[in-house]
N, C-alpha and C. Protein backbone atom coordinates (compact mmCIF):
# COMPACT_ATOMS: atom_id res chain seq x y z
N UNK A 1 -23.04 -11.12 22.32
CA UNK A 1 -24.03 -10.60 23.25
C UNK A 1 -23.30 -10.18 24.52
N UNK A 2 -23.15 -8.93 24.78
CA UNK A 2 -22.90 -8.49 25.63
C UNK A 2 -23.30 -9.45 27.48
N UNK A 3 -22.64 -9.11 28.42
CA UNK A 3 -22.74 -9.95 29.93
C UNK A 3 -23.08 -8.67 30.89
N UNK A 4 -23.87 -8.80 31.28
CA UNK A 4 -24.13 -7.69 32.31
C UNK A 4 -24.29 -7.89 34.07
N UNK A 5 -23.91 -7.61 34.81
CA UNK A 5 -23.68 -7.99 35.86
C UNK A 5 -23.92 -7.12 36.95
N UNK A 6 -24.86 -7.26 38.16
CA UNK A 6 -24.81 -6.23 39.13
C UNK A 6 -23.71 -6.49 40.12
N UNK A 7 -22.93 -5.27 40.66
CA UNK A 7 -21.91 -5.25 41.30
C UNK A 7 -22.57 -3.87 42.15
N UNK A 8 -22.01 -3.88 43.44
CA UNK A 8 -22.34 -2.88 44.31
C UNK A 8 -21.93 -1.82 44.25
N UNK A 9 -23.10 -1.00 43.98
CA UNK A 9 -23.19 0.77 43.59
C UNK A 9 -23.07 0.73 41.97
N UNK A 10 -23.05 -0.23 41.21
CA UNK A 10 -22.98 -0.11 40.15
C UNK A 10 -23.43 -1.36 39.13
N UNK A 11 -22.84 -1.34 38.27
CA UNK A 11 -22.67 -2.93 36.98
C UNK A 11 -21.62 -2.93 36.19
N UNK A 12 -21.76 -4.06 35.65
CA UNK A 12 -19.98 -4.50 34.90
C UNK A 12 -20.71 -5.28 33.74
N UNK A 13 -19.96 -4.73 32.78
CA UNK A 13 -20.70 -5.55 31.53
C UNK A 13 -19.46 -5.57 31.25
N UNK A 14 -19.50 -6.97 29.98
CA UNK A 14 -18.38 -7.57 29.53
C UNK A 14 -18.81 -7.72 27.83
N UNK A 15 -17.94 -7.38 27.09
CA UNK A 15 -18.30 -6.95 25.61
C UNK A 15 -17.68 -8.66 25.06
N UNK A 16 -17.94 -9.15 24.16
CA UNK A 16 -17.35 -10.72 23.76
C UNK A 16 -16.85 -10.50 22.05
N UNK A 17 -15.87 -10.40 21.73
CA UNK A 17 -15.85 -10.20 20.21
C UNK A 17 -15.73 -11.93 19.20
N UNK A 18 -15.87 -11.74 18.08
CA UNK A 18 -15.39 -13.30 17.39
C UNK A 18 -14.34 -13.37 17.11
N UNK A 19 -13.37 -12.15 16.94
CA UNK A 19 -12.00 -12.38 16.60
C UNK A 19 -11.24 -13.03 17.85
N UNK A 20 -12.04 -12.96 19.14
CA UNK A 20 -10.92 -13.70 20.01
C UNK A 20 -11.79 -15.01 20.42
N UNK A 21 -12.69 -15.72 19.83
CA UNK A 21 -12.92 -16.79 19.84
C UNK A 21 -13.95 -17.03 20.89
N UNK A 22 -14.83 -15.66 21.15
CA UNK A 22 -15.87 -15.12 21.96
C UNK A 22 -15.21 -15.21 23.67
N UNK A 23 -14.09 -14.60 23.41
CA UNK A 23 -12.88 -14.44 24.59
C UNK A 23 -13.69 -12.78 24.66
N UNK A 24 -13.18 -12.56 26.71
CA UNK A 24 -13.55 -10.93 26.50
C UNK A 24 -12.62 -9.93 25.75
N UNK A 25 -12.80 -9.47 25.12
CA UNK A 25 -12.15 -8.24 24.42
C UNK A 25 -11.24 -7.81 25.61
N UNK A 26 -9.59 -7.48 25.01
CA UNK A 26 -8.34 -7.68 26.08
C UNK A 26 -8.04 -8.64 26.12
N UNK A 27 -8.57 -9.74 26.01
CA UNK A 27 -8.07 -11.26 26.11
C UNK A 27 -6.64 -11.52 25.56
N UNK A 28 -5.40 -11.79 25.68
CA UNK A 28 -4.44 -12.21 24.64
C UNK A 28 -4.97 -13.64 24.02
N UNK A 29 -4.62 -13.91 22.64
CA UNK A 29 -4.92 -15.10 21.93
C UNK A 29 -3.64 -15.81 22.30
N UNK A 30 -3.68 -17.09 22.54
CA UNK A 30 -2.88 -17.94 22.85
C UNK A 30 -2.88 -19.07 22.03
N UNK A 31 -1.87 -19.37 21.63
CA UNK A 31 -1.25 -20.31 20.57
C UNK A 31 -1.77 -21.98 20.91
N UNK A 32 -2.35 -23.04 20.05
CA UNK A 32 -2.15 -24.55 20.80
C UNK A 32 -0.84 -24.73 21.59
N UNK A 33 0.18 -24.48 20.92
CA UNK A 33 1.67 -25.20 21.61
C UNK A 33 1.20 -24.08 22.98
N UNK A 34 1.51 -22.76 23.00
CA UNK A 34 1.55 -22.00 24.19
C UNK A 34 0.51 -22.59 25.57
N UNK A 35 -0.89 -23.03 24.62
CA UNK A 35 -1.73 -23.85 25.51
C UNK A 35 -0.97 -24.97 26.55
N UNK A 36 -0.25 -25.66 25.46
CA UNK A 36 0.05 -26.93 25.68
C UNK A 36 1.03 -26.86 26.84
N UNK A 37 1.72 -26.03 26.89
CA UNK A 37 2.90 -25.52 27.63
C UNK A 37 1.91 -24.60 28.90
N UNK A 38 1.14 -23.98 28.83
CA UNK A 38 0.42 -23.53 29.79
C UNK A 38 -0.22 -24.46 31.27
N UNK A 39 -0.50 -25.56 30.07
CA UNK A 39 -1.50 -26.74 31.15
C UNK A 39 -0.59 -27.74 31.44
N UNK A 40 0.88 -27.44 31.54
CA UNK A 40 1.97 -28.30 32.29
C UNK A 40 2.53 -27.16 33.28
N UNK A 41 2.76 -26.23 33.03
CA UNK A 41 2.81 -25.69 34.50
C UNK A 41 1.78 -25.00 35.18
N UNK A 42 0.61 -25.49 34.66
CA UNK A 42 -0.45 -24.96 35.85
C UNK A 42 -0.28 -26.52 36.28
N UNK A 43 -0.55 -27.08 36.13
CA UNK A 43 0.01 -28.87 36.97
C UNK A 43 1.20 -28.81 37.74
N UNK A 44 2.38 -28.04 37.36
CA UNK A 44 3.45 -27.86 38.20
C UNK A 44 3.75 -26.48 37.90
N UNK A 45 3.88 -25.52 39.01
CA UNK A 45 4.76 -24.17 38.50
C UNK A 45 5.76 -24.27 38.88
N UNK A 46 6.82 -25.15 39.47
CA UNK A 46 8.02 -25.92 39.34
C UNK A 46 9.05 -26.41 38.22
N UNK A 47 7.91 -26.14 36.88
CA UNK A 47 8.74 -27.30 35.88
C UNK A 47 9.60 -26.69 35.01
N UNK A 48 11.07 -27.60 34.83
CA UNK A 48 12.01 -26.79 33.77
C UNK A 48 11.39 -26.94 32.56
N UNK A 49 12.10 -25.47 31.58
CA UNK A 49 12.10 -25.57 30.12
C UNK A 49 12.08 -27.18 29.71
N UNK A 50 13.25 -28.03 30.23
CA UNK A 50 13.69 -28.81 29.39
C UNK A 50 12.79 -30.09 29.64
N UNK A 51 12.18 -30.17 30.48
CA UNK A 51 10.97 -31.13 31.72
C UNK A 51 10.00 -31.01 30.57
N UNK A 52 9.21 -29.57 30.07
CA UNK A 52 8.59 -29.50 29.40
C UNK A 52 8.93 -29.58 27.69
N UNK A 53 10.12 -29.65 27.21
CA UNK A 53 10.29 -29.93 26.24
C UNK A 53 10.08 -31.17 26.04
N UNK A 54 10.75 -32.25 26.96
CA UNK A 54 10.49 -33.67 26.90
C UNK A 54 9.36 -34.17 26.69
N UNK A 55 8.64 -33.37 27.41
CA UNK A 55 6.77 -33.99 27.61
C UNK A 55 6.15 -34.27 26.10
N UNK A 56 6.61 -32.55 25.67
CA UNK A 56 5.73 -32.03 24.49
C UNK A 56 6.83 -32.58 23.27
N UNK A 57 7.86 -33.30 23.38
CA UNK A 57 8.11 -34.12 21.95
C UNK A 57 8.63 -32.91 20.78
N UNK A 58 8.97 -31.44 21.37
CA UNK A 58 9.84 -30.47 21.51
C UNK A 58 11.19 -30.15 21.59
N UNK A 59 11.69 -28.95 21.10
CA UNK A 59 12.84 -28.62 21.38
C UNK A 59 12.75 -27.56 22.41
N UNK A 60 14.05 -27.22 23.12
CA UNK A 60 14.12 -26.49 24.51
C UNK A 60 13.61 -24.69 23.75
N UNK A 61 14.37 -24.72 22.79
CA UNK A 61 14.53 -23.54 21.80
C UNK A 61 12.99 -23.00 21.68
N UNK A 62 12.00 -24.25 21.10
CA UNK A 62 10.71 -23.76 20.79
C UNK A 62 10.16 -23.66 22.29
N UNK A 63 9.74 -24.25 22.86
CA UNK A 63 9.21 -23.67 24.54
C UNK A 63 10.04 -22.59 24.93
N UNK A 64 11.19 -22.43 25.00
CA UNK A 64 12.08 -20.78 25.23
C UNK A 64 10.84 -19.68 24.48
N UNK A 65 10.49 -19.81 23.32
CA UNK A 65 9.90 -18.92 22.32
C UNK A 65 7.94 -19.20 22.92
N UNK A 66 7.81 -20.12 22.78
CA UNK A 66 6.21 -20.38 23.34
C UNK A 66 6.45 -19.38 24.95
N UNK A 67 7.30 -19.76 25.60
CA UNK A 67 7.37 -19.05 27.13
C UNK A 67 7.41 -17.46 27.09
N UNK A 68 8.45 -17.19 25.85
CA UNK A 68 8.78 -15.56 25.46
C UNK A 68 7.43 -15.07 25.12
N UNK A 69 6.57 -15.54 24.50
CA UNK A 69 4.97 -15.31 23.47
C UNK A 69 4.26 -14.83 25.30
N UNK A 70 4.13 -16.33 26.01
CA UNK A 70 2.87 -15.90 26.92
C UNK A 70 3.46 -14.77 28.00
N UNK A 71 5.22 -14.56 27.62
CA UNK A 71 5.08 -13.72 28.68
C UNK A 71 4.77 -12.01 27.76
N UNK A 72 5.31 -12.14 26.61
CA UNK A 72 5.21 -10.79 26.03
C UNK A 72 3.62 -10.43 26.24
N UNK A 73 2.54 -11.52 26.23
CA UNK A 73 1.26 -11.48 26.57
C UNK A 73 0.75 -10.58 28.22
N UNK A 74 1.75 -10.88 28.79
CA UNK A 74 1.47 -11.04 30.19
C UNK A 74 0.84 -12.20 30.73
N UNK A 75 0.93 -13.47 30.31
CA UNK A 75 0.03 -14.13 30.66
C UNK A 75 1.29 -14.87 31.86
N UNK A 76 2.37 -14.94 31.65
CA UNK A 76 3.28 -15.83 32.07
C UNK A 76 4.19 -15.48 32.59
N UNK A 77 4.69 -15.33 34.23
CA UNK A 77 5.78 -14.72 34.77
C UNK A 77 6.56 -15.34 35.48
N UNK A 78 7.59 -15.26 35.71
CA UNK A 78 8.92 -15.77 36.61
C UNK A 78 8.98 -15.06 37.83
N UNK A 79 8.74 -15.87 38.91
CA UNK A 79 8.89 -15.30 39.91
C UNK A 79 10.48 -15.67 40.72
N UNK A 80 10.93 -15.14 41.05
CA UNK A 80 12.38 -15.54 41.43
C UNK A 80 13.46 -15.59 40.25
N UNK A 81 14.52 -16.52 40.83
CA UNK A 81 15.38 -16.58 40.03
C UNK A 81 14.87 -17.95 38.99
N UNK A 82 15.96 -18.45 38.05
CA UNK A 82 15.71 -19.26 37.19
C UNK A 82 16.48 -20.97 37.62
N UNK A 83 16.89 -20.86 38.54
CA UNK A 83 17.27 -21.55 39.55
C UNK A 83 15.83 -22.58 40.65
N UNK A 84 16.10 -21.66 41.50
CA UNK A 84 14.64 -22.34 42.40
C UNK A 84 13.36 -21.09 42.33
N UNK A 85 13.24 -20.69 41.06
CA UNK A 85 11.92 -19.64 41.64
C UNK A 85 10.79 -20.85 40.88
N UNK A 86 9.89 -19.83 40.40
CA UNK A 86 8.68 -21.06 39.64
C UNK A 86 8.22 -19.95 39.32
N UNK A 87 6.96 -20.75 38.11
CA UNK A 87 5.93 -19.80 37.19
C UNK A 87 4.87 -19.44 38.03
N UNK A 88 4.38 -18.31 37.51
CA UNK A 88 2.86 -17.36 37.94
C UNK A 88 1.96 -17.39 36.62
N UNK A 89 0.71 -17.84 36.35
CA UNK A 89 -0.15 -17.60 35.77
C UNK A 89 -0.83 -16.53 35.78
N UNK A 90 -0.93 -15.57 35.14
CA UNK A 90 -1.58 -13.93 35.61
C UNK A 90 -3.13 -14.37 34.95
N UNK A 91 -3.37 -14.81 33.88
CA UNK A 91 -4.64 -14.28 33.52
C UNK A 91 -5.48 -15.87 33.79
N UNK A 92 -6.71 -15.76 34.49
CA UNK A 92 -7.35 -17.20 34.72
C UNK A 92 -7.87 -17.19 33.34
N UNK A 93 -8.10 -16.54 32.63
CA UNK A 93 -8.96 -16.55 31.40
C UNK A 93 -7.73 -17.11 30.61
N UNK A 94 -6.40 -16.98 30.57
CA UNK A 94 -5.49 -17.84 29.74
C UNK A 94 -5.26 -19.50 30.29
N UNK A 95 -6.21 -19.94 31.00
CA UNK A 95 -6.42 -21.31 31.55
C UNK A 95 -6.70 -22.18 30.36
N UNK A 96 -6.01 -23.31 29.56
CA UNK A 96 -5.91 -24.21 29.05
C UNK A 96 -7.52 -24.74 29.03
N UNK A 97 -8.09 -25.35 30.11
CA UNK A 97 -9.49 -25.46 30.12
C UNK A 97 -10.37 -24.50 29.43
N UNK A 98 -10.16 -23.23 30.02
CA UNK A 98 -11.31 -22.36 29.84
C UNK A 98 -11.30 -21.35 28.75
N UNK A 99 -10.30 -21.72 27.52
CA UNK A 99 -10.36 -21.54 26.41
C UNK A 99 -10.27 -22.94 25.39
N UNK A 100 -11.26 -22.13 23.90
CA UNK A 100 -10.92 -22.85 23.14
C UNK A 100 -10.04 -23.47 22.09
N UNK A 101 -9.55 -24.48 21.38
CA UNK A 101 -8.65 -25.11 21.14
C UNK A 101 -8.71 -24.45 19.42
């Protein structure tokens, strides 16, 4: 079912498909592990690969590849160097919460 919305001078409707898990159409689908790895650096956008490998009972190799996924998505960016920069979350709709599992 379509979302329809008044916005000024106009409206915004939002189309919902089932293939993305009634995500808006554009949505990237995001993996459990990618989730899992998502909702540790929205808790810290500070945290190393290897910080989060530990957590998740992981290898550094597979989060390298979960990190490569959300960024080929756009969901997941490096700001700075790999040193002292930290992560950016681009899409709120790729929020761990506010999708389903």
């Amino acid at each position: 079912m379509p979302d329809f919305r008044n916005i000024s001078g106009g409206f915004q409707v939002t189309v919902y498909g089932k293939e993305y898990d009634d995500a808006p159409i554009g949505t990237p689908t995001i993996t459990k592990g990618e989730k899992k790895v998502l909702a540790l650096i929205q808790n810290d956008n500070f945290i190393k690969r290897e910080e989060i490998a530990d957590l998740l009972g992981i290898s550094v190799n597979t989060v390298k590849a979960f990190i490569s996924g959300l960024k080929k998505k756009g969901v997941l960016e490096r700001v700075g160097n790999n040193k002292t920069g930290h992560w950016k979350i681009n899409f709120q709709t790729a929020s761990p919460q506010s999708s389903k599992c």
